[in-house]
PDB file of N, CA and C in Angstrom:
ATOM      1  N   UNK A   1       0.846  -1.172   0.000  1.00  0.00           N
ATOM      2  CA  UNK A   1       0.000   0.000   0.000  1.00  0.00           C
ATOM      3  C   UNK A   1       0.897   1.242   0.000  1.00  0.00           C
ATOM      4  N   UNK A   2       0.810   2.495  -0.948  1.00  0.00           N
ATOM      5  CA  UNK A   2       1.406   3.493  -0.663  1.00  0.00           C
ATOM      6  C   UNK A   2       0.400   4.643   0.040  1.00  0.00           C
ATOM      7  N   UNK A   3       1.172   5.504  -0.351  1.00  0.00           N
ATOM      8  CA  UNK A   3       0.813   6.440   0.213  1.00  0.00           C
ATOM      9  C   UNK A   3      -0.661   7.005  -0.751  1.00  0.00           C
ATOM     10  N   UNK A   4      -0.417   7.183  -1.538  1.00  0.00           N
ATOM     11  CA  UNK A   4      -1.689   7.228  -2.633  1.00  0.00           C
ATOM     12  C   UNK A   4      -3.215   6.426  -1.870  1.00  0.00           C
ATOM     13  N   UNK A   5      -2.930   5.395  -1.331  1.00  0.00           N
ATOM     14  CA  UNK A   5      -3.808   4.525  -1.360  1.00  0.00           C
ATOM     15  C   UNK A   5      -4.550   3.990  -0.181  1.00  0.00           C
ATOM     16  N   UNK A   6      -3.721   4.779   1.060  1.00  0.00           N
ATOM     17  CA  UNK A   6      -4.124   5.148   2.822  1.00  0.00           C
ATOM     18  C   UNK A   6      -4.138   5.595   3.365  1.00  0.00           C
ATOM     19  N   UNK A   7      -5.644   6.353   2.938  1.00  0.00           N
ATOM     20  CA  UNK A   7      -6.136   7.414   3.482  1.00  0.00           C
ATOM     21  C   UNK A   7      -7.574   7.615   3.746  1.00  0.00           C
ATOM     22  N   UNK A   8      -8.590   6.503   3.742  1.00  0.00           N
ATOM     23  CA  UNK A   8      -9.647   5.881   3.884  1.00  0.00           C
ATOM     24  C   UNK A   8     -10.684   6.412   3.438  1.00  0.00           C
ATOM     25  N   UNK A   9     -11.025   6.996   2.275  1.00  0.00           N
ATOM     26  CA  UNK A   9     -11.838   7.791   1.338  1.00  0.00           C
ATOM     27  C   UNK A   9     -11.229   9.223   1.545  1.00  0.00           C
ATOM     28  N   UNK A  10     -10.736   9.817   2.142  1.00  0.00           N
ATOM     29  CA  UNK A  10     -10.312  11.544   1.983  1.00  0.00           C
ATOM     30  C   UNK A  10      -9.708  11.598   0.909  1.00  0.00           C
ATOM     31  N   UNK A  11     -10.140  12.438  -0.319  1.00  0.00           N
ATOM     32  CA  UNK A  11      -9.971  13.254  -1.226  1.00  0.00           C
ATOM     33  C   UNK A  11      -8.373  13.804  -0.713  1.00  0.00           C
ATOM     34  N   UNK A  12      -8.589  15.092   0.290  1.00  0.00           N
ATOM     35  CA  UNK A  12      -7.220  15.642   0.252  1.00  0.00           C
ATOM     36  C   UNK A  12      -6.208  15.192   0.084  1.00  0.00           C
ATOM     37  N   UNK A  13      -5.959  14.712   1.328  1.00  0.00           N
ATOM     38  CA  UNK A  13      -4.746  13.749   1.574  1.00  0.00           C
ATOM     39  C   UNK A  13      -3.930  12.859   0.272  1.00  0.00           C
ATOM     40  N   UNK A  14      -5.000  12.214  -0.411  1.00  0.00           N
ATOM     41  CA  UNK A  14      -4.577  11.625  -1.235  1.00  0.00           C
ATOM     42  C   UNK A  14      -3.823  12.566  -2.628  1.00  0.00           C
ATOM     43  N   UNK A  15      -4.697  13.490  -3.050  1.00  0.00           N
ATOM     44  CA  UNK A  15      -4.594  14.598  -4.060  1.00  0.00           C
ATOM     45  C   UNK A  15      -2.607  14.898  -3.632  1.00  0.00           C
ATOM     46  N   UNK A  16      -2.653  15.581  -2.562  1.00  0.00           N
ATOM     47  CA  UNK A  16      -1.392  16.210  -1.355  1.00  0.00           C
ATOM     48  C   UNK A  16      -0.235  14.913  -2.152  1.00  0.00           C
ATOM     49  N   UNK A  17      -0.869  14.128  -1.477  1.00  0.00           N
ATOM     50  CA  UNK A  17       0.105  12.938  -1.265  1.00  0.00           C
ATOM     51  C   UNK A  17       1.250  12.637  -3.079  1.00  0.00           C
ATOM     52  N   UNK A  18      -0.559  12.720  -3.597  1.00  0.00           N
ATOM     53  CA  UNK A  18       0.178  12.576  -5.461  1.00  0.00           C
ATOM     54  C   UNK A  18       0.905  13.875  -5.318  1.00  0.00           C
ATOM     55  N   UNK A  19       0.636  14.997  -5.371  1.00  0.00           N
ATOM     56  CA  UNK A  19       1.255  15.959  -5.923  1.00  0.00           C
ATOM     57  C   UNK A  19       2.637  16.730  -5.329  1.00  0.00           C
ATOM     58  N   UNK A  20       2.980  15.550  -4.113  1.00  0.00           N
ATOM     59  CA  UNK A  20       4.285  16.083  -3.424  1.00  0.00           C
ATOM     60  C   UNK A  20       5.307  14.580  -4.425  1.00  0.00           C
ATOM     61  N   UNK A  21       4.795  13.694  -4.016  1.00  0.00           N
ATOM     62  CA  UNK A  21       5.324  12.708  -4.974  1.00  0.00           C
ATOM     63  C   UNK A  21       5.946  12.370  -6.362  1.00  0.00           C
ATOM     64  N   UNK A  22       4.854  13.288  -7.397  1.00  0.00           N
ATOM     65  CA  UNK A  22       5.004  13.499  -8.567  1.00  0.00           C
ATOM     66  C   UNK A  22       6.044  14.893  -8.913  1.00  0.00           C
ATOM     67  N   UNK A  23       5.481  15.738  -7.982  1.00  0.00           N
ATOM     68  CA  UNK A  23       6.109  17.053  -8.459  1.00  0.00           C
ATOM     69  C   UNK A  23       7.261  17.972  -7.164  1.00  0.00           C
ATOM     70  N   UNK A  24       8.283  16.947  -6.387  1.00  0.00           N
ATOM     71  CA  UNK A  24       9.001  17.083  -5.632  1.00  0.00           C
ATOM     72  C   UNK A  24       9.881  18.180  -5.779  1.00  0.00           C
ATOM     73  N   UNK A  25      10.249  18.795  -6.676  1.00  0.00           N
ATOM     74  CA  UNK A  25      10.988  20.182  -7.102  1.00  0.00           C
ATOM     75  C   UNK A  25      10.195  21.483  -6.368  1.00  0.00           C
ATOM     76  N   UNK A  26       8.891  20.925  -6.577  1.00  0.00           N
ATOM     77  CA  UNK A  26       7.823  22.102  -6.191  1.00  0.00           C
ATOM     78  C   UNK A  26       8.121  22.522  -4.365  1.00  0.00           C
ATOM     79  N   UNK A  27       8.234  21.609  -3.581  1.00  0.00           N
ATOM     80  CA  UNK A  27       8.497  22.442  -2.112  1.00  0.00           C
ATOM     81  C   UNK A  27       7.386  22.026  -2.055  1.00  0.00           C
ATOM     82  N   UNK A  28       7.242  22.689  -0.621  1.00  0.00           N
ATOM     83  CA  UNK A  28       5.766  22.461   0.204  1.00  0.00           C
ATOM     84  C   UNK A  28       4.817  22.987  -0.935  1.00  0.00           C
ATOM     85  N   UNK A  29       3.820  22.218  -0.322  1.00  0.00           N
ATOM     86  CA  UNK A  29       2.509  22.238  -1.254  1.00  0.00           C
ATOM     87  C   UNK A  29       1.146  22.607  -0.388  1.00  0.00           C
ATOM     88  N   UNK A  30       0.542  24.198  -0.546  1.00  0.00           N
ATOM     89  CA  UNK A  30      -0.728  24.404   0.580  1.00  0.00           C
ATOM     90  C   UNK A  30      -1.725  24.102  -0.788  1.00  0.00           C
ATOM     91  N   UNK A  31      -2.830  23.847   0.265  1.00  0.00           N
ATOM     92  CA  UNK A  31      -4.068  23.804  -0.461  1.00  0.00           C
ATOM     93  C   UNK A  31      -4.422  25.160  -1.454  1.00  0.00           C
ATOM     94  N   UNK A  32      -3.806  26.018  -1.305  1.00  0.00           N
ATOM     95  CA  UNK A  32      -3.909  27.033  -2.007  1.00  0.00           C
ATOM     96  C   UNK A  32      -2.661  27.396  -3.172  1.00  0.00           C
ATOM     97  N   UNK A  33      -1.895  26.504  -3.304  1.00  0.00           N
ATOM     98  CA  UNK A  33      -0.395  26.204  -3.959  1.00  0.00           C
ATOM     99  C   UNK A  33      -1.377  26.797  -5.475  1.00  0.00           C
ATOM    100  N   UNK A  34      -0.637  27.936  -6.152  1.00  0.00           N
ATOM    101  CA  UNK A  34      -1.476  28.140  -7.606  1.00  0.00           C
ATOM    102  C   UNK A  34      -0.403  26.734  -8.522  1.00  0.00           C
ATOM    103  N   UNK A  35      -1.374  25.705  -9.031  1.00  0.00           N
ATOM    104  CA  UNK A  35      -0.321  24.464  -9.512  1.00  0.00           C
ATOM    105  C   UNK A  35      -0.153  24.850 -10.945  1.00  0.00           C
ATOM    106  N   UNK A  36      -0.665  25.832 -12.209  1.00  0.00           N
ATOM    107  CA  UNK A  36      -0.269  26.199 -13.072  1.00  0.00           C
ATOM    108  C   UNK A  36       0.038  27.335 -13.445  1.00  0.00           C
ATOM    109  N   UNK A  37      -0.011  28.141 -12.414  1.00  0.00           N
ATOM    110  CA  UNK A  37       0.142  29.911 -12.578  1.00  0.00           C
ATOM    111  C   UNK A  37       1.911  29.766 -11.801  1.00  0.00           C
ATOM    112  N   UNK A  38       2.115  28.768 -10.817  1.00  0.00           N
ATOM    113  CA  UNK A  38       3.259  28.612 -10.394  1.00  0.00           C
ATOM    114  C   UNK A  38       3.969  28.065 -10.742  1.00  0.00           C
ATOM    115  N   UNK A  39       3.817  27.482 -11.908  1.00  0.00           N
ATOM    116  CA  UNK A  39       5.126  26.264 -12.702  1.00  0.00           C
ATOM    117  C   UNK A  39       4.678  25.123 -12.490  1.00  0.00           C
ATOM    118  N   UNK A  40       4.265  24.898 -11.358  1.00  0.00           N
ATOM    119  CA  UNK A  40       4.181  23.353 -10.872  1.00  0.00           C
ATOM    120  C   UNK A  40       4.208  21.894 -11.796  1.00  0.00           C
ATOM    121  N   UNK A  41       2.743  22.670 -12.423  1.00  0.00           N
ATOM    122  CA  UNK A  41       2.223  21.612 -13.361  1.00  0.00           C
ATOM    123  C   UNK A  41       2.309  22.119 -14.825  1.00  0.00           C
ATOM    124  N   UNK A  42       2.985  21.383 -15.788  1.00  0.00           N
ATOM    125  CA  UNK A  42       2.738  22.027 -17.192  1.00  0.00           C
ATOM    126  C   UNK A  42       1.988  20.822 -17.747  1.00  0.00           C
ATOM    127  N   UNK A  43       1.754  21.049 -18.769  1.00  0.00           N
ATOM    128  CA  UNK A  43       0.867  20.681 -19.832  1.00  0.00           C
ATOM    129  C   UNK A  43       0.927  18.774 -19.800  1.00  0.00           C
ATOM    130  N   UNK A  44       2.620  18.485 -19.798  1.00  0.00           N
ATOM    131  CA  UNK A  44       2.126  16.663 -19.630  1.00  0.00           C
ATOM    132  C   UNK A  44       1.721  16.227 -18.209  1.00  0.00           C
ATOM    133  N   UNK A  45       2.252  17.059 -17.082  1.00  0.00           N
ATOM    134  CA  UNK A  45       1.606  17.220 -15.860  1.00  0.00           C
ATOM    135  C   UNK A  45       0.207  17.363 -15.665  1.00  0.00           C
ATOM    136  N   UNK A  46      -0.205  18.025 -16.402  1.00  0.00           N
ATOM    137  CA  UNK A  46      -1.804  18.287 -16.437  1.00  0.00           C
ATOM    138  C   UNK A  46      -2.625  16.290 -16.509  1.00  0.00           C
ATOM    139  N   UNK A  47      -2.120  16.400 -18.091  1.00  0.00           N
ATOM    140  CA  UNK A  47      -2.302  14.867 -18.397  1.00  0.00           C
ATOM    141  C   UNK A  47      -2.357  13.933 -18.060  1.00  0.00           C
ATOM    142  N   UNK A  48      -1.082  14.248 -16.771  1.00  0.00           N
ATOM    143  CA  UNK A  48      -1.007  12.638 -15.789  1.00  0.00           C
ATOM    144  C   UNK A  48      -1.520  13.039 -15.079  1.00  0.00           C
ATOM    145  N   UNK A  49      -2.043  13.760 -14.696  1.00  0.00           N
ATOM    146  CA  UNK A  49      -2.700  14.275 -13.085  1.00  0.00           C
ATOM    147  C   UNK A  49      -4.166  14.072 -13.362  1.00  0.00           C
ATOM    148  N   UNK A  50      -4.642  14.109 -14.165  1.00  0.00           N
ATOM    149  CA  UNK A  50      -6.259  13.914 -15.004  1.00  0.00           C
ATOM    150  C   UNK A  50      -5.868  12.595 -14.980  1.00  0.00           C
ATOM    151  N   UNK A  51      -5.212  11.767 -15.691  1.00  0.00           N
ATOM    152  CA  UNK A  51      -5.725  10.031 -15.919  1.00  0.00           C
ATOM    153  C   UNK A  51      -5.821   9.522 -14.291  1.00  0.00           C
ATOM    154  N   UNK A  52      -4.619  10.404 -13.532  1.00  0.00           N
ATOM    155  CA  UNK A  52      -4.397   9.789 -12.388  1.00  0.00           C
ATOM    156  C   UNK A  52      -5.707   9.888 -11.584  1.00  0.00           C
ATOM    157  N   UNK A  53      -6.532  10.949 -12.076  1.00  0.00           N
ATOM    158  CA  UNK A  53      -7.759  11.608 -10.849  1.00  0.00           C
ATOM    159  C   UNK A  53      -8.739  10.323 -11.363  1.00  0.00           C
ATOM    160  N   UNK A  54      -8.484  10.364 -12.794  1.00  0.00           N
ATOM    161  CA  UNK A  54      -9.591   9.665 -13.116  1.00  0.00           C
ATOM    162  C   UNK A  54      -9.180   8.179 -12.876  1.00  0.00           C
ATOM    163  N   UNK A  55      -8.533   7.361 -13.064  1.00  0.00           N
ATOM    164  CA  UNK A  55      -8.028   6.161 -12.736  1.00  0.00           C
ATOM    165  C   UNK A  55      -8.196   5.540 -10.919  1.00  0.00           C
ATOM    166  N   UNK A  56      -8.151   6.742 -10.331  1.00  0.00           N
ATOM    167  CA  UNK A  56      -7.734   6.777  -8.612  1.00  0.00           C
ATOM    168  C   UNK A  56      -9.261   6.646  -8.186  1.00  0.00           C
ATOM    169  N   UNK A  57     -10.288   7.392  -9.159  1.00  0.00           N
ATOM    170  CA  UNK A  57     -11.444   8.119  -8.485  1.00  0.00           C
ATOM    171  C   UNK A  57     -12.788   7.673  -9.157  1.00  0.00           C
ATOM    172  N   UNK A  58     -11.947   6.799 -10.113  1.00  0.00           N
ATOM    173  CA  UNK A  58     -12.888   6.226 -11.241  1.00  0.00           C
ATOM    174  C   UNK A  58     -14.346   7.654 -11.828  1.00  0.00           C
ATOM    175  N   UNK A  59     -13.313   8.271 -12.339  1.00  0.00           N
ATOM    176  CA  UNK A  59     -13.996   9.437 -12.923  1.00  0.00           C
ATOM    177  C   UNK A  59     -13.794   9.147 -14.497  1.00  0.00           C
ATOM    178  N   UNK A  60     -15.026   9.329 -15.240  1.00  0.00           N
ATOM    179  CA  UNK A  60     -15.019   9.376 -16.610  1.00  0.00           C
ATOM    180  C   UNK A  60     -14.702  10.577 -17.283  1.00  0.00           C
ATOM    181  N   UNK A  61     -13.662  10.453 -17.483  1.00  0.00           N
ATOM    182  CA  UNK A  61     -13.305  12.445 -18.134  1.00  0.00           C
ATOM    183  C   UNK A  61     -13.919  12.637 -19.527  1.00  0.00           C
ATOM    184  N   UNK A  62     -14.222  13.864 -19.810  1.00  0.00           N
ATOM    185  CA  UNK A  62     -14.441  14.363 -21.070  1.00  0.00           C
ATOM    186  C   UNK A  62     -13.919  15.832 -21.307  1.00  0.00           C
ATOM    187  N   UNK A  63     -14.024  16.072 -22.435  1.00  0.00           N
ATOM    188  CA  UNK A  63     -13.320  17.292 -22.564  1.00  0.00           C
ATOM    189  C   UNK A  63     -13.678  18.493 -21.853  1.00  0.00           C
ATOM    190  N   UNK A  64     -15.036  18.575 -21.643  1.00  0.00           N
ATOM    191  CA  UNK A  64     -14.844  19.185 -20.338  1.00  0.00           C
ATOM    192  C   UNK A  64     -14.751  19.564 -18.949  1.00  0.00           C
ATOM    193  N   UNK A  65     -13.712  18.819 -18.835  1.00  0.00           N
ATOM    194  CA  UNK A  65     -13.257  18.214 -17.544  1.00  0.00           C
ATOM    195  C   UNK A  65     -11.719  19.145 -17.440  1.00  0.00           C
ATOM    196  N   UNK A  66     -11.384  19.244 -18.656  1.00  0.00           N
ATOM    197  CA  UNK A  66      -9.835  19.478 -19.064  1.00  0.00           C
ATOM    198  C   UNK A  66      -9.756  21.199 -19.153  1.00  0.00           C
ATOM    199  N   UNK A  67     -10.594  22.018 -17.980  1.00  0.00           N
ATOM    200  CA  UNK A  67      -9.929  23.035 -17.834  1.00  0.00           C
ATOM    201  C   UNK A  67      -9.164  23.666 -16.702  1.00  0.00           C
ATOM    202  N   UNK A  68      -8.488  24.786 -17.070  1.00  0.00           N
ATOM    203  CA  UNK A  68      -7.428  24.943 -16.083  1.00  0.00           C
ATOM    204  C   UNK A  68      -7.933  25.016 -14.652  1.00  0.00           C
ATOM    205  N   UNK A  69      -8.869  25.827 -14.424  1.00  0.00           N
ATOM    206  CA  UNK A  69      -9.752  25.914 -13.163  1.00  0.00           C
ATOM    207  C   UNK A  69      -9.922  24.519 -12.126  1.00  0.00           C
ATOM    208  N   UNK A  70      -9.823  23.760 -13.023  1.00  0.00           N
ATOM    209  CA  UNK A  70     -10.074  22.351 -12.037  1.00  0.00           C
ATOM    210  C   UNK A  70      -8.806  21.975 -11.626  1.00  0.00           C
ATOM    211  N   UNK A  71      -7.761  22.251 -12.106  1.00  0.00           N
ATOM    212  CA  UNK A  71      -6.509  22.180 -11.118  1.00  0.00           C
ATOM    213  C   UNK A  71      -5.737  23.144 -11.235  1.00  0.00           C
ATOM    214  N   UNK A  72      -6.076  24.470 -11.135  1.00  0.00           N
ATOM    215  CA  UNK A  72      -5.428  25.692 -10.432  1.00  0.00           C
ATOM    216  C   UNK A  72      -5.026  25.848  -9.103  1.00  0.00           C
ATOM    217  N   UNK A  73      -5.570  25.099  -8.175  1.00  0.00           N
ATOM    218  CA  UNK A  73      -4.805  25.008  -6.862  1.00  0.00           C
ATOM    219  C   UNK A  73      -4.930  23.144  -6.205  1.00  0.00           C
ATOM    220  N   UNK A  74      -4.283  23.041  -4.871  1.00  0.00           N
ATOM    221  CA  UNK A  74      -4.916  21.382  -4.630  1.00  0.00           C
ATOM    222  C   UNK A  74      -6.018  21.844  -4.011  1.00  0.00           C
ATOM    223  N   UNK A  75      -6.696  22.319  -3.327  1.00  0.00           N
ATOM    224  CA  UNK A  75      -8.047  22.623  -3.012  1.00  0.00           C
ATOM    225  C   UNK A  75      -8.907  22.485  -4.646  1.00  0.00           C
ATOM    226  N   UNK A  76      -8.479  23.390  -5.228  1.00  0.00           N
ATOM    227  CA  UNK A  76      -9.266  23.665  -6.455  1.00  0.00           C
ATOM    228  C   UNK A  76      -9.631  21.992  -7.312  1.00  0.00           C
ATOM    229  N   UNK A  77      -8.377  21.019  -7.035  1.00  0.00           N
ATOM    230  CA  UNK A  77      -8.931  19.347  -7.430  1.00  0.00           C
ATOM    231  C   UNK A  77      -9.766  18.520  -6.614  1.00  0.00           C
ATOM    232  N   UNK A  78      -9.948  18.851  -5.694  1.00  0.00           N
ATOM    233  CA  UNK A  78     -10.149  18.511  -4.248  1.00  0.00           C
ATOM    234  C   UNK A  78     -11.471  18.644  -4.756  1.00  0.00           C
ATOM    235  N   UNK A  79     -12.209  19.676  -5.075  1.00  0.00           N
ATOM    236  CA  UNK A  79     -13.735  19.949  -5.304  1.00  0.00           C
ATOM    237  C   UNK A  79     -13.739  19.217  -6.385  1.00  0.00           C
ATOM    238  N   UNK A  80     -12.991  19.166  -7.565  1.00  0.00           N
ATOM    239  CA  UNK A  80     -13.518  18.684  -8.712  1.00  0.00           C
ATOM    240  C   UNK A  80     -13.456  16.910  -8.852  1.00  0.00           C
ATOM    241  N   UNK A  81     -12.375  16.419  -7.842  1.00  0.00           N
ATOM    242  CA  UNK A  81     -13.115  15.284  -7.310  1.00  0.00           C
ATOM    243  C   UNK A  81     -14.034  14.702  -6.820  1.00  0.00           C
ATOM    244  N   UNK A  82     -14.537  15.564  -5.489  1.00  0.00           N
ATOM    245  CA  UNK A  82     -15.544  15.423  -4.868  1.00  0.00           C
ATOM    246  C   UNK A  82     -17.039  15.448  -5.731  1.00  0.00           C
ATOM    247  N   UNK A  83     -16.750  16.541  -6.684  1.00  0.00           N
ATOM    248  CA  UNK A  83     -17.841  16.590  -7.418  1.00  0.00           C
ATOM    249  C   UNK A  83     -17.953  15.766  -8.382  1.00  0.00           C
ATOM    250  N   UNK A  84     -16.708  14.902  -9.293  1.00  0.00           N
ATOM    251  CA  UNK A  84     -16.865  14.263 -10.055  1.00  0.00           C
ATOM    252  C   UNK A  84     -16.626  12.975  -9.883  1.00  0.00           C
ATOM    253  N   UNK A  85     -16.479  12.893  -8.924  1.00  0.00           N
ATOM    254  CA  UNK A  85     -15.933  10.870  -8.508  1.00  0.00           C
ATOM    255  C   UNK A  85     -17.424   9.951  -8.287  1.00  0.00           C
ATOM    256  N   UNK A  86     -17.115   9.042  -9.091  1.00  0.00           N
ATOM    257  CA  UNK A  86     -18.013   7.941  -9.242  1.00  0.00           C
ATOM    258  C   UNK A  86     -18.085   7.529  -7.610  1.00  0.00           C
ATOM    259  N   UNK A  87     -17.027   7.386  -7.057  1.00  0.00           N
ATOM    260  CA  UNK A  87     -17.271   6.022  -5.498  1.00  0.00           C
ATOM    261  C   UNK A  87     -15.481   6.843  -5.106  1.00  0.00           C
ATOM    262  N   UNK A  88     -15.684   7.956  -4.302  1.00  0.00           N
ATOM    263  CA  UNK A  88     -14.758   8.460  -3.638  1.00  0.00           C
ATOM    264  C   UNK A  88     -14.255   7.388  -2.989  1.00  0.00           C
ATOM    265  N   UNK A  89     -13.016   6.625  -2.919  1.00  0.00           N
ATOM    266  CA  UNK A  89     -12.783   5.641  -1.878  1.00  0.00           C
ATOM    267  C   UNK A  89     -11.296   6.158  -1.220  1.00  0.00           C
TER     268      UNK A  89
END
């Protein structure tokens, strides 16, 4: 089990967990971290971070799913999970 994967349905934690993991250059990470206005995340970042939401959260993406607003901060994925996850687990 990693870290990704124990955290007993919380959204945050898990989101946190990917995005210190994946994007370790970045430093601390607040819920308010801007993730594309700050470098964080570029464009193939975007990509893996969407299959990952959707793969993790069993979310069916469509294109519009794929705007910047939904991961402009980790709070800002945090809702768009919550709102779009089939079976938050």
């Amino acid at each position: 089990m990693t870290l990704l994967d124990d955290h007993d349905g919380a959204v945050a934690p898990i989101v946190h967990a990917y995005l210190v993991q994946r994007f370790p250059a970045a430093g601390p990470i607040t819920d308010e971290t801007p993730l594309l206005e700050g470098g964080i995340i570029d464009s193939l970042g975007f990509l893996e971070l969407m299959t990952f939401l959707s793969e993790r959260f069993d979310i069916a993406l469509d294109d519009t799913h794929f705007e910047p607003d939904n991961i402009s901060t980790p709070a800002a994925l945090v809702r768009f999970v919550e709102a779009h996850a089939a079976d938050v687990r």
